[in-house]
PDB file of N, CA and C in Angstrom:
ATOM      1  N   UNK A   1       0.832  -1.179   0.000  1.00  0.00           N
ATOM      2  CA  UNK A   1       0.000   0.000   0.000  1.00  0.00           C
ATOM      3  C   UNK A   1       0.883   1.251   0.000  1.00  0.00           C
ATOM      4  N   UNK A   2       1.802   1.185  -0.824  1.00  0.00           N
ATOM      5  CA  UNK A   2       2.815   2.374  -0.949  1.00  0.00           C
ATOM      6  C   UNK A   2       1.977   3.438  -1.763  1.00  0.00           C
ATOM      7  N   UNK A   3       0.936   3.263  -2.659  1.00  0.00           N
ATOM      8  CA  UNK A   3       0.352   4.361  -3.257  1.00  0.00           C
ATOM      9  C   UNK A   3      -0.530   5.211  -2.482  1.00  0.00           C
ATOM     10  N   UNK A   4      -0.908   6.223  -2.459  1.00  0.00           N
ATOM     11  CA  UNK A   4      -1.598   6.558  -0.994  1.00  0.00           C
ATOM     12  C   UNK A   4      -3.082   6.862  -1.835  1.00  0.00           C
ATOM     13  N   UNK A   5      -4.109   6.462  -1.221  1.00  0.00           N
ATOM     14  CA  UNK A   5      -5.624   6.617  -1.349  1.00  0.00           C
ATOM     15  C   UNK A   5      -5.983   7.720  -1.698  1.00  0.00           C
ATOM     16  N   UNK A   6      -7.403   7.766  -2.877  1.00  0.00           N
ATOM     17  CA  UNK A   6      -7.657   9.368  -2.831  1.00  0.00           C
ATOM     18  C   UNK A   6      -8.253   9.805  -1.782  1.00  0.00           C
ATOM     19  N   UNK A   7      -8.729   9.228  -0.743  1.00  0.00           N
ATOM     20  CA  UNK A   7      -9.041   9.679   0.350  1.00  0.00           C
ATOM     21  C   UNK A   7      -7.694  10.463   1.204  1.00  0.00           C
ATOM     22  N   UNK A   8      -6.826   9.713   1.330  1.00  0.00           N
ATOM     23  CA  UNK A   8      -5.459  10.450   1.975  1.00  0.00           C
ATOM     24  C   UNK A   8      -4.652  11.439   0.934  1.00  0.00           C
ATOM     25  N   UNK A   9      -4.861  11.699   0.059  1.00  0.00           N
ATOM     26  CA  UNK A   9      -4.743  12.304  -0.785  1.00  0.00           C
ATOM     27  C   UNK A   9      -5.271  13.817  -0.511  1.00  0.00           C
ATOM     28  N   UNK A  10      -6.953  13.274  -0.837  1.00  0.00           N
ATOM     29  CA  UNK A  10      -7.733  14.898  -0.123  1.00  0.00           C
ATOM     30  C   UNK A  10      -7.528  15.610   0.921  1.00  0.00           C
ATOM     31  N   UNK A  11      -7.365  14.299   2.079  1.00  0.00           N
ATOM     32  CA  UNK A  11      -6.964  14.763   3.604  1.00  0.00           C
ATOM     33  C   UNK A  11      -5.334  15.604   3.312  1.00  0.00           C
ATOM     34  N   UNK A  12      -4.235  14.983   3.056  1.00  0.00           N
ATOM     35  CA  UNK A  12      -3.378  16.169   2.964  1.00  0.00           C
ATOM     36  C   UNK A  12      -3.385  17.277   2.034  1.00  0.00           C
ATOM     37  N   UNK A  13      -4.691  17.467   1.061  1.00  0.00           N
ATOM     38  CA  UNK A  13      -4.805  18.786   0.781  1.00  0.00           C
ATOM     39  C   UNK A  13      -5.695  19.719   1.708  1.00  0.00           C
ATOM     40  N   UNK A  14      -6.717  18.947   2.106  1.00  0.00           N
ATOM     41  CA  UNK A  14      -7.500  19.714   2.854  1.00  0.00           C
ATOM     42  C   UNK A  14      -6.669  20.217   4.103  1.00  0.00           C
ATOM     43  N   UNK A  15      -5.865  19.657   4.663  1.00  0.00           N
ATOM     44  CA  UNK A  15      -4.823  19.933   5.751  1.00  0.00           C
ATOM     45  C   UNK A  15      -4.003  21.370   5.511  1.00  0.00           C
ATOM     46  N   UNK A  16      -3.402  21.008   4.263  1.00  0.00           N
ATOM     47  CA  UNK A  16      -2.646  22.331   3.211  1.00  0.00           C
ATOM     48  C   UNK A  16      -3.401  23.449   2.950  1.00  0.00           C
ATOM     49  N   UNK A  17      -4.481  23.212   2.538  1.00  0.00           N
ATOM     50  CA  UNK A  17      -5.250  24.430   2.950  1.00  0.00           C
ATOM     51  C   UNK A  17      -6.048  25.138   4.001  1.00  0.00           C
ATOM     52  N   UNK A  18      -6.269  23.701   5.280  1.00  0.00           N
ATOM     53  CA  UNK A  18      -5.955  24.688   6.690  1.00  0.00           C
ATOM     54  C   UNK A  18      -5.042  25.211   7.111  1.00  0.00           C
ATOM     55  N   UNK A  19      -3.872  24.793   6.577  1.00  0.00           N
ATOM     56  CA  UNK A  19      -2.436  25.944   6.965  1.00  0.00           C
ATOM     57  C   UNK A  19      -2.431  26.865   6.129  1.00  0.00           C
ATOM     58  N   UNK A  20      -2.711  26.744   5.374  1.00  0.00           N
ATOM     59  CA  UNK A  20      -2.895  28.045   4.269  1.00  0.00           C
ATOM     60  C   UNK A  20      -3.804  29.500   4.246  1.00  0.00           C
ATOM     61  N   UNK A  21      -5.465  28.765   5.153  1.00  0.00           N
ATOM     62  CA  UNK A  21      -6.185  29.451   5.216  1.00  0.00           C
ATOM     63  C   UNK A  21      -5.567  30.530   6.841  1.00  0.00           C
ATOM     64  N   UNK A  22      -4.577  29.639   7.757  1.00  0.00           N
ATOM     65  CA  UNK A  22      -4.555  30.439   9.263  1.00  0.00           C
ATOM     66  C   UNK A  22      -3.461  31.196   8.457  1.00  0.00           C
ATOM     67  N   UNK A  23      -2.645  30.478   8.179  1.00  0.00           N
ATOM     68  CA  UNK A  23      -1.772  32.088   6.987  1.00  0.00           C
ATOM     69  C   UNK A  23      -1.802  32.931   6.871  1.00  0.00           C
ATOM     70  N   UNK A  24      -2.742  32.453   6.092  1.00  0.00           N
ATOM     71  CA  UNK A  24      -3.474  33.991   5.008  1.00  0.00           C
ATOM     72  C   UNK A  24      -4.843  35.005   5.933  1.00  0.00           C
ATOM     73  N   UNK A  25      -4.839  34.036   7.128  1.00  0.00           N
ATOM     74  CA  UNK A  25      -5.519  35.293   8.194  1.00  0.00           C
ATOM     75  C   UNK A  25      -4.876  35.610   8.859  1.00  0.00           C
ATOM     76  N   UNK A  26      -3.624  35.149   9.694  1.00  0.00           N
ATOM     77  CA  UNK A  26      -2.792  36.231  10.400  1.00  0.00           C
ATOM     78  C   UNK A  26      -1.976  37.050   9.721  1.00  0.00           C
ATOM     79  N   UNK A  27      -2.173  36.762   8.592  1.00  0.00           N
ATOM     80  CA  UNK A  27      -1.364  37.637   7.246  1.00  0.00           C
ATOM     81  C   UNK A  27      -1.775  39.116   7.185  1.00  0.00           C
ATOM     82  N   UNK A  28      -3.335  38.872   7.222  1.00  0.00           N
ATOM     83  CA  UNK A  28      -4.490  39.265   7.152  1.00  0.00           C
ATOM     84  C   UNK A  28      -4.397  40.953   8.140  1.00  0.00           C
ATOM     85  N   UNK A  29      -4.573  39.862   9.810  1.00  0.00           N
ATOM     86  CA  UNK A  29      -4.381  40.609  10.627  1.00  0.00           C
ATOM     87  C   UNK A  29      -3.334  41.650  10.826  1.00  0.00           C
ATOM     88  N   UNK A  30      -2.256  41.142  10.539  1.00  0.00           N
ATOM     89  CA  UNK A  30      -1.428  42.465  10.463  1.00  0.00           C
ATOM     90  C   UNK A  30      -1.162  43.469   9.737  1.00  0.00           C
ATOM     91  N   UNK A  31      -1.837  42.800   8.113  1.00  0.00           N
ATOM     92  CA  UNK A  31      -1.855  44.269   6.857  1.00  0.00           C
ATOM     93  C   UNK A  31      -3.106  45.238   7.771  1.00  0.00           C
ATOM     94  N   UNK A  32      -4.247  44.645   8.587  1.00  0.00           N
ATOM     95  CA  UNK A  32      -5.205  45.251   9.289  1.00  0.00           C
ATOM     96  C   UNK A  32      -4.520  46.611   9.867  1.00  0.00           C
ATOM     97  N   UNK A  33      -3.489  45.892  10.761  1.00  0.00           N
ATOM     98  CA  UNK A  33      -3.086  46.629  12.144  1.00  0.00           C
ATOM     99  C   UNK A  33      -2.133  47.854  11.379  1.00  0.00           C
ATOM    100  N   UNK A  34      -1.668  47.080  10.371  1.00  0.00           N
ATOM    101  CA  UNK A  34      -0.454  48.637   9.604  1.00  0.00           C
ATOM    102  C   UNK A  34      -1.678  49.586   9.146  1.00  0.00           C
ATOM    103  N   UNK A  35      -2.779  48.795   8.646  1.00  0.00           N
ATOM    104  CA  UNK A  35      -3.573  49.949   7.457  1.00  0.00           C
ATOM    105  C   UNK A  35      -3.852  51.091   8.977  1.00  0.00           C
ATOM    106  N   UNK A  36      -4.701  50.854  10.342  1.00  0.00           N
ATOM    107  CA  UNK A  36      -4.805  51.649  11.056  1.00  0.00           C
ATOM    108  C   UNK A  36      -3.716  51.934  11.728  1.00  0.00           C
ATOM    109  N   UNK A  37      -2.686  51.815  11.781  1.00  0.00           N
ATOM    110  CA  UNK A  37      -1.244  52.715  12.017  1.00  0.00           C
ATOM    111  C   UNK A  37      -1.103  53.571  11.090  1.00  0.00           C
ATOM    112  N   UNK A  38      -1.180  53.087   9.858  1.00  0.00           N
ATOM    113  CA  UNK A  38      -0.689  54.303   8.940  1.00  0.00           C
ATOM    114  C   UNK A  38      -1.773  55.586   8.853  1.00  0.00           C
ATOM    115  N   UNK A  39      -3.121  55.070   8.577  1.00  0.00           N
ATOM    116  CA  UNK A  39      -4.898  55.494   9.139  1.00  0.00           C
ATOM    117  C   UNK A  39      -4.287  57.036  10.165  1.00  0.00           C
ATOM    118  N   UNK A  40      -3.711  56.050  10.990  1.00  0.00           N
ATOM    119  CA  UNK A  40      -3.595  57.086  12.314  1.00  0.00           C
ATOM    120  C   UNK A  40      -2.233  57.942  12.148  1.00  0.00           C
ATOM    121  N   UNK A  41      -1.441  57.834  11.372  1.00  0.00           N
ATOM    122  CA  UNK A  41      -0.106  58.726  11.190  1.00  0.00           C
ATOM    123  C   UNK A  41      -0.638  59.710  10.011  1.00  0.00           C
ATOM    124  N   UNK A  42      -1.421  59.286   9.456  1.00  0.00           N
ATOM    125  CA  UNK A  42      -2.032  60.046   8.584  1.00  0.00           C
ATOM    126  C   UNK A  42      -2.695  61.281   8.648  1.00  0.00           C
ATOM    127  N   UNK A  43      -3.768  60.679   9.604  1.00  0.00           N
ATOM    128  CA  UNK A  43      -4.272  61.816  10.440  1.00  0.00           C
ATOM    129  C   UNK A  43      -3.638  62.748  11.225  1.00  0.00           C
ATOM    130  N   UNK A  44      -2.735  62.181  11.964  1.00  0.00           N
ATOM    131  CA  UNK A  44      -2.043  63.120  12.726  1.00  0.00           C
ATOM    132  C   UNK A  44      -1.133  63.957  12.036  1.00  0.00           C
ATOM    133  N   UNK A  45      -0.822  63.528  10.738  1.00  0.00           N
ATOM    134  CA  UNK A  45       0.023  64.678   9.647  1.00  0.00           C
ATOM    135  C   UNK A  45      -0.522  65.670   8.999  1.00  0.00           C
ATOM    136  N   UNK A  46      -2.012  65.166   8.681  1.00  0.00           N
ATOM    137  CA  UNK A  46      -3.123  66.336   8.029  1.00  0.00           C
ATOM    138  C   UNK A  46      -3.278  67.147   9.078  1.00  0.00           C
ATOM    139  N   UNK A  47      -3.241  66.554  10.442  1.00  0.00           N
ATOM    140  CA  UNK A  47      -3.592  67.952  11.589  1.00  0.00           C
ATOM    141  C   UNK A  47      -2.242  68.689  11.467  1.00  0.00           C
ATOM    142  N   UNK A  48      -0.662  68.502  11.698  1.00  0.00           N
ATOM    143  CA  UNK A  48       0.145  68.865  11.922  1.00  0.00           C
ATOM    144  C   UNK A  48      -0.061  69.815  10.973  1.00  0.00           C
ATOM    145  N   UNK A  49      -0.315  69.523   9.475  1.00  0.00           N
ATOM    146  CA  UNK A  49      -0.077  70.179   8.081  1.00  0.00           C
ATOM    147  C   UNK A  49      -1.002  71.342   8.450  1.00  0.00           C
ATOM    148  N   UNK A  50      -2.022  71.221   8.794  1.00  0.00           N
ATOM    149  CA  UNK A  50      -3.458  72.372   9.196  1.00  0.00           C
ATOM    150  C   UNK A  50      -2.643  73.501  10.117  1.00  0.00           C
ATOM    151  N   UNK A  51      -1.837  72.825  11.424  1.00  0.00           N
ATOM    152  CA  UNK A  51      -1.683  73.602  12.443  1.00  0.00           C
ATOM    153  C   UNK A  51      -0.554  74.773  11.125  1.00  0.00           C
ATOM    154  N   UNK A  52       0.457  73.944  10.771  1.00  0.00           N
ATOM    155  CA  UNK A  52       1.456  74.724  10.101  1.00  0.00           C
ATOM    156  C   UNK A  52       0.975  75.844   9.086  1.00  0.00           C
ATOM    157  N   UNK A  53      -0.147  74.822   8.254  1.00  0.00           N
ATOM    158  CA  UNK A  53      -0.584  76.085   7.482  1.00  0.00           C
ATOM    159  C   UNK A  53      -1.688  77.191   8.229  1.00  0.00           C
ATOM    160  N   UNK A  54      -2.199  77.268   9.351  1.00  0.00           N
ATOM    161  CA  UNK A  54      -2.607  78.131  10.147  1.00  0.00           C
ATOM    162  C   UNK A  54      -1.775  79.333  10.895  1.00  0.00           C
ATOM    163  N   UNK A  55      -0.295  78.714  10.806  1.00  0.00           N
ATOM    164  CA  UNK A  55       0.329  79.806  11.311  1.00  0.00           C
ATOM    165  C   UNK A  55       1.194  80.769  10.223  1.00  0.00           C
ATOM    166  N   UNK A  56       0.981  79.803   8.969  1.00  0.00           N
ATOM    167  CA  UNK A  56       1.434  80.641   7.770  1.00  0.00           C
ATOM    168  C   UNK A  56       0.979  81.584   7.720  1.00  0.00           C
ATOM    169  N   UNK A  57      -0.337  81.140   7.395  1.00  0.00           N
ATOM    170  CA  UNK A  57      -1.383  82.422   7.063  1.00  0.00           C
ATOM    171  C   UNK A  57      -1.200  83.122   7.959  1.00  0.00           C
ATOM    172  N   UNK A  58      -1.461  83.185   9.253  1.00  0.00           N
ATOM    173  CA  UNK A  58      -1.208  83.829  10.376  1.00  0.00           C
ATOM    174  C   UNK A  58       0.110  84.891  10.365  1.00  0.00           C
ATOM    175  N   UNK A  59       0.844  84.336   9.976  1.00  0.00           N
ATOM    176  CA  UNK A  59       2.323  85.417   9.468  1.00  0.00           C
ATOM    177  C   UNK A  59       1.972  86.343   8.307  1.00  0.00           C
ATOM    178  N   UNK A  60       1.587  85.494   7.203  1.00  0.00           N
ATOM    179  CA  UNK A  60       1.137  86.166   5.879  1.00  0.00           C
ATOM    180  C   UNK A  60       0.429  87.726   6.307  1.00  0.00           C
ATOM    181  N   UNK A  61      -0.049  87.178   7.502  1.00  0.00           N
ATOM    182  CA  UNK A  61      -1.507  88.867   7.606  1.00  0.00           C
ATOM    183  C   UNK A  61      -0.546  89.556   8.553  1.00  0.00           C
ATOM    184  N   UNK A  62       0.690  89.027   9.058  1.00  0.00           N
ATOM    185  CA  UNK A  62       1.166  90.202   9.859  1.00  0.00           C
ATOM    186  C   UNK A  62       1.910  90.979   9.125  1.00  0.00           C
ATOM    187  N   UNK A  63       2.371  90.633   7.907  1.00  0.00           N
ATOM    188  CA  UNK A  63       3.519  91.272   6.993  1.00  0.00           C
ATOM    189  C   UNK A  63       2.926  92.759   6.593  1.00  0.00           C
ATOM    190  N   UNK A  64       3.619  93.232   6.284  1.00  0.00           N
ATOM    191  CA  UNK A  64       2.823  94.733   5.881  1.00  0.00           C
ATOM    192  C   UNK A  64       2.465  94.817   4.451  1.00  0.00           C
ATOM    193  N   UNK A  65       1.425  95.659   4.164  1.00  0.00           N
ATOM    194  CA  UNK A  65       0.969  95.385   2.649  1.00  0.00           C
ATOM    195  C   UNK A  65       1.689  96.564   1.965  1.00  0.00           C
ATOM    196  N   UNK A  66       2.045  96.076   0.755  1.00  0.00           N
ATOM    197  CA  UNK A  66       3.285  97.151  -0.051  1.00  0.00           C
ATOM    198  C   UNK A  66       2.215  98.193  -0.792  1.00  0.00           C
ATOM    199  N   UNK A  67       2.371  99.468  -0.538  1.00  0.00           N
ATOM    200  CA  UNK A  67       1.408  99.643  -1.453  1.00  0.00           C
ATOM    201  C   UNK A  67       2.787 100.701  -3.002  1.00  0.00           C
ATOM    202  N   UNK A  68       2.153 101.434  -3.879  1.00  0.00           N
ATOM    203  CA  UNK A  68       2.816 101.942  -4.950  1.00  0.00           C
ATOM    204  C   UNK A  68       3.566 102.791  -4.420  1.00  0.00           C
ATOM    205  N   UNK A  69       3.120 103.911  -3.499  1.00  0.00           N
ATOM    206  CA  UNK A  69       3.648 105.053  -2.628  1.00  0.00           C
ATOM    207  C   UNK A  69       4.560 104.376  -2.363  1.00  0.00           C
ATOM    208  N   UNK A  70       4.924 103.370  -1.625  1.00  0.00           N
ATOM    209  CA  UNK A  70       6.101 102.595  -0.837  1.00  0.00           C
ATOM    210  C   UNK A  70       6.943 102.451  -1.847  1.00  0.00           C
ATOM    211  N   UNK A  71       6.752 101.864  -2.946  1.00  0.00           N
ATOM    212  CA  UNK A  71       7.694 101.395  -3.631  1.00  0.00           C
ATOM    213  C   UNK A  71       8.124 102.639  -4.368  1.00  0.00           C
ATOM    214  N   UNK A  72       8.024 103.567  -4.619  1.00  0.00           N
ATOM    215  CA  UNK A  72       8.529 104.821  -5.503  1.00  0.00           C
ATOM    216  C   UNK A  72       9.437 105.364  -4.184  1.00  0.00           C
ATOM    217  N   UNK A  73       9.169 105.292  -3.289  1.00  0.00           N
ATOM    218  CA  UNK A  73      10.022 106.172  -2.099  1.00  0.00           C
ATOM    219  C   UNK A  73      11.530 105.705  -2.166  1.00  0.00           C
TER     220      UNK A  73
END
């Protein structure tokens, strides 16, 4: 009985694809956990970017406005 049965046959595929399937879900789980890490670095860069461009503008209006008079002097 060196040839192996299609019954034992199926069984070590079906086996192969229970290792395959816990795999491909803890695989799973961690592209999860990066997508909300990155999710969350993301966010916190669009706020950073907001705060920065809030204080641009904020400078922009303190500068003095040039007017023509100024520049002929």
């Amino acid at each position: 009985m060196t040839n192996p049965t299609t019954v034992d046959q199926i069984a070590d595929r079906v086996e192969h694809l229970l290792l395959r399937h816990e795999e491909l879900h803890r695989t799973n789980a961690l592209l999860q956990q990066q997508v909300l890490a990155l999710s969350h670095e993301r966010d916190l860069l669009k706020s950073k970017l907001a705060a920065a461009r809030s204080r641009v503008d904020a400078l922009i209006e303190r500068l003095p406005q040039n007017s023509s008079t100024d520049a002929e002097s």
